[in-house]
C-alpha atoms as a PDB file:
ATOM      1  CA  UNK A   1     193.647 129.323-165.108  1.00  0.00           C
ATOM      2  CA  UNK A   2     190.771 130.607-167.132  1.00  0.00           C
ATOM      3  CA  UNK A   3     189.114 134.135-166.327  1.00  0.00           C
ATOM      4  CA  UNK A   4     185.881 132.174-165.426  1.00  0.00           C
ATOM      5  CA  UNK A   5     188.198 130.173-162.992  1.00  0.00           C
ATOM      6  CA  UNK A   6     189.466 133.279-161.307  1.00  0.00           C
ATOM      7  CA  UNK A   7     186.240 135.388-161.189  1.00  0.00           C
ATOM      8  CA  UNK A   8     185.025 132.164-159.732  1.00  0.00           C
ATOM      9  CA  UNK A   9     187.685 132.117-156.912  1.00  0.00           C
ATOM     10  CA  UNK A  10     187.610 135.661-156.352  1.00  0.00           C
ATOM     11  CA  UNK A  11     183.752 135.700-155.935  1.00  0.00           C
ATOM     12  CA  UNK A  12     184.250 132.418-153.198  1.00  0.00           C
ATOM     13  CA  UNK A  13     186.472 134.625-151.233  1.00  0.00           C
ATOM     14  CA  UNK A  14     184.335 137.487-150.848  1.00  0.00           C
ATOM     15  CA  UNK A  15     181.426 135.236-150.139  1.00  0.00           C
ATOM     16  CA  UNK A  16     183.758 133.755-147.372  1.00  0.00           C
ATOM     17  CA  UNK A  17     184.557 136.849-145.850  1.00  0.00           C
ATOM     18  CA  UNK A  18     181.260 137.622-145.841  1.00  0.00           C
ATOM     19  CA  UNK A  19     180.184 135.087-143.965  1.00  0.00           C
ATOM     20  CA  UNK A  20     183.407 135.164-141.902  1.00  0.00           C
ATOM     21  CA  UNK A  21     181.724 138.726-140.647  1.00  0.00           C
ATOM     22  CA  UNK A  22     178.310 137.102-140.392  1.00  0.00           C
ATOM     23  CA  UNK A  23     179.436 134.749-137.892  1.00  0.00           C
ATOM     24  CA  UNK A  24     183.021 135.434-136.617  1.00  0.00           C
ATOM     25  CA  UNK A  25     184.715 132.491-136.974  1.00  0.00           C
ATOM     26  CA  UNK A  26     187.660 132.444-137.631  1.00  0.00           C
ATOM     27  CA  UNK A  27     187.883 129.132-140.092  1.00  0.00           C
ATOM     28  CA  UNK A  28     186.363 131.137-142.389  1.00  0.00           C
ATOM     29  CA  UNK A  29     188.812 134.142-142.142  1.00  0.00           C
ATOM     30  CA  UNK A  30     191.379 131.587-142.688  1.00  0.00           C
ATOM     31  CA  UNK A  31     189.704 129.612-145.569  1.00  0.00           C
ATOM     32  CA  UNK A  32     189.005 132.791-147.387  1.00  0.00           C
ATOM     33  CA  UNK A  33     192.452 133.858-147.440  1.00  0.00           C
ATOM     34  CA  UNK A  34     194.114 130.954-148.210  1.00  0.00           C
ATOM     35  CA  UNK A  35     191.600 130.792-150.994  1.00  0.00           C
ATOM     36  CA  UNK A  36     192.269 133.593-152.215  1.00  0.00           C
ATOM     37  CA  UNK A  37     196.214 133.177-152.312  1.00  0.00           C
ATOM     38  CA  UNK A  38     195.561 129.890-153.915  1.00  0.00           C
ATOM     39  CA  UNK A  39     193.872 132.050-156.783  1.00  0.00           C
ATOM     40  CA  UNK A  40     196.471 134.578-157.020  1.00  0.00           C
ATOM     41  CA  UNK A  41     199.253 132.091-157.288  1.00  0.00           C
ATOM     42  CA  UNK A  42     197.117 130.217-159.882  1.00  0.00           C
ATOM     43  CA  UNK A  43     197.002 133.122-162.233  1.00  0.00           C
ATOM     44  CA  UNK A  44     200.192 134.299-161.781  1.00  0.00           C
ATOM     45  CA  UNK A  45     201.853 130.712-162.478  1.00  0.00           C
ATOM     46  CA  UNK A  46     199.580 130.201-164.968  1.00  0.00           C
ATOM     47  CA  UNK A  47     200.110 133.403-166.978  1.00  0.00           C
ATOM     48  CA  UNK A  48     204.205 131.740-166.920  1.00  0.00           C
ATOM     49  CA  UNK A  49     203.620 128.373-168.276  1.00  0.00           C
ATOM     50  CA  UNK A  50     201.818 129.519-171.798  1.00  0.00           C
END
């Protein structure tokens, strides 16, 4: 995963949360998160396989 990749997914989340406060629903709480984990797992994995 590239750093434009992750900046990228990071940014997404925090838009997501910000919209999960906007409107309360919780699909976006949820799709934020798992977003986010998604990202974390890519650049952790990906850090491994080079």
């Amino acid at each position: 995963m590239g750093a434009l990749a992750f900046f990228a997914g990071i940014l997404l989340s925090l838009m997501g949360l910000g919209r999960w406060k906007e409107t309360g629903s919780p699909y976006w709480l949820i799709g934020s998160l798992v977003l986010f984990l998604l990202v974390l797992l890519g650049s952790l994995t990906g850090r491994k396989g080079r």
